[in-house]
Protein backbone atom coordinates (compact mmCIF):
# COMPACT_ATOMS: atom_id res chain seq x y z
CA UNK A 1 220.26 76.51 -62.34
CA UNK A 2 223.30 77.81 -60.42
CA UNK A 3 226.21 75.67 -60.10
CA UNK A 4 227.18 74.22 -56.51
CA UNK A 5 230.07 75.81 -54.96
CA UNK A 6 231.16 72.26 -53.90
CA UNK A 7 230.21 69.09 -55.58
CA UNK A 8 228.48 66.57 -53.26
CA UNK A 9 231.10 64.40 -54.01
CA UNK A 10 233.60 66.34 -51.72
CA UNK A 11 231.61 65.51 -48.70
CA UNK A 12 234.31 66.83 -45.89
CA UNK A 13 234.35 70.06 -47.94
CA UNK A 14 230.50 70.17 -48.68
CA UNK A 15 229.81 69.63 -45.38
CA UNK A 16 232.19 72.09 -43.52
CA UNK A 17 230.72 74.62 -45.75
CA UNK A 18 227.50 73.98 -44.77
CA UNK A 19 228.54 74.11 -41.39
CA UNK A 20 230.35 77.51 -41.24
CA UNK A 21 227.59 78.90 -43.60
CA UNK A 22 225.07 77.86 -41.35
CA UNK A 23 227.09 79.25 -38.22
CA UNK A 24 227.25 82.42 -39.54
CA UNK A 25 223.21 82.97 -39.47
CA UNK A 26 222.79 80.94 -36.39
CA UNK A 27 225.25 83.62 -34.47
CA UNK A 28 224.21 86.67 -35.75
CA UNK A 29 220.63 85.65 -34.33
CA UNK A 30 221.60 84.59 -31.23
CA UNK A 31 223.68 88.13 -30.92
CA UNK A 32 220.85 89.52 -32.25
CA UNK A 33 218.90 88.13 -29.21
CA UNK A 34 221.69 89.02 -26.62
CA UNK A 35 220.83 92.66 -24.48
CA UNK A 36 223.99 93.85 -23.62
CA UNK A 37 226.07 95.51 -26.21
CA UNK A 38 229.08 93.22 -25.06
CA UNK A 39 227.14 90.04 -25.51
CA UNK A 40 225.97 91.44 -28.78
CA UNK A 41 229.55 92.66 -30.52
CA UNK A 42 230.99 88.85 -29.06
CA UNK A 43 228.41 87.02 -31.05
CA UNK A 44 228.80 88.87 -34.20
CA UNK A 45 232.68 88.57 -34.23
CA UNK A 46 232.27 84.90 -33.51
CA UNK A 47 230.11 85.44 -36.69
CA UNK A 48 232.98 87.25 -39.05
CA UNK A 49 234.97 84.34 -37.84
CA UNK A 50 232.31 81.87 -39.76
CA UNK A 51 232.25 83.94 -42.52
CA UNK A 52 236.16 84.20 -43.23
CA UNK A 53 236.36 80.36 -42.82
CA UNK A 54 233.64 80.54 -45.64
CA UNK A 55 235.97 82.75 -47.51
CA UNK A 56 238.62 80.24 -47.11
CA UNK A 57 236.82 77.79 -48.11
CA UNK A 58 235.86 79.12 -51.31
CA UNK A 59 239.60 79.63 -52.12
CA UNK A 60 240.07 75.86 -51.60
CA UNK A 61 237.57 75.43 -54.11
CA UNK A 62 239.54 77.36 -56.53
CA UNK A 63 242.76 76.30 -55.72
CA UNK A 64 241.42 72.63 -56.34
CA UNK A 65 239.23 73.83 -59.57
CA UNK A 66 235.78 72.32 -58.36
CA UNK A 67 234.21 75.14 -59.37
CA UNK A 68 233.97 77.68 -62.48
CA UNK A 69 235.99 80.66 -61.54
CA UNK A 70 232.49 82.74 -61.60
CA UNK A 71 231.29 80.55 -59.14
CA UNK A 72 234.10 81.20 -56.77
CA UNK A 73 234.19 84.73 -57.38
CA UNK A 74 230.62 84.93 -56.83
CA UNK A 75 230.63 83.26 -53.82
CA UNK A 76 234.07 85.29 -52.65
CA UNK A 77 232.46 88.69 -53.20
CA UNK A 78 228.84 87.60 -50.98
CA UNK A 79 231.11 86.07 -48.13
CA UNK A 80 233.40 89.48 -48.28
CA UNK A 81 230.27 91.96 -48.20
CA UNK A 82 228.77 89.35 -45.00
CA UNK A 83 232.08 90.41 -43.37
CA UNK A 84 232.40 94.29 -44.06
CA UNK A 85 228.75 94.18 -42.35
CA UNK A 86 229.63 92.12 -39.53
CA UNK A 87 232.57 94.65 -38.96
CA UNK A 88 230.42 97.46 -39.29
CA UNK A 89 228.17 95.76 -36.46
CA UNK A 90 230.73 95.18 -34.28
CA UNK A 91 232.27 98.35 -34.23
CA UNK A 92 228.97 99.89 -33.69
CA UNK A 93 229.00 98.07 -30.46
CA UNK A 94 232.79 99.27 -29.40
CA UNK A 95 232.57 101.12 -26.12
């Protein structure tokens, strides 16, 4: 079983990562659902925006060791790649 990223015991840390995680899907959908290319490129920067807070988040786990070190990096390298394709997105979208 893989370890958590953030014990249950942090619950204001737990839960803000849960938060921004689940912002990041919940905005590329609703971009996804948007027609105009504007609309679109909003929602999935709003998106990168979840995703670096996720990124910072996971350095606060570090920083305060509540995770192994594989954990974090782990976690660092999914939330990077979720960003490089939200950039790619976007700028797909640039008028």
């Amino acid at each position: 079983m893989t370890p958590l990223l953030v014990p249950a015991h942090q619950r204001v840390l737990h839960d803000q990562l849960e938060r921004a995680s689940l912002g990041i899907v919940l905005t590329i959908a609703e971009g996804a659902g948007r027609h105009s290319r504007k609309d679109k490129r909003r929602f999935y920067s709003m998106s990168r925006g979840s995703a670096m807070e996720v990124g910072a988040i996971v350095d606060v786990v570090r920083l305060r060791k509540l995770a192994p070190d594989s954990v974090c990096d782990h976690a660092r390298s999914l939330a990077l790649r979720v960003i490089q394709m939200l950039c790619k997105l976007s700028d797909a979208l640039a008028p």
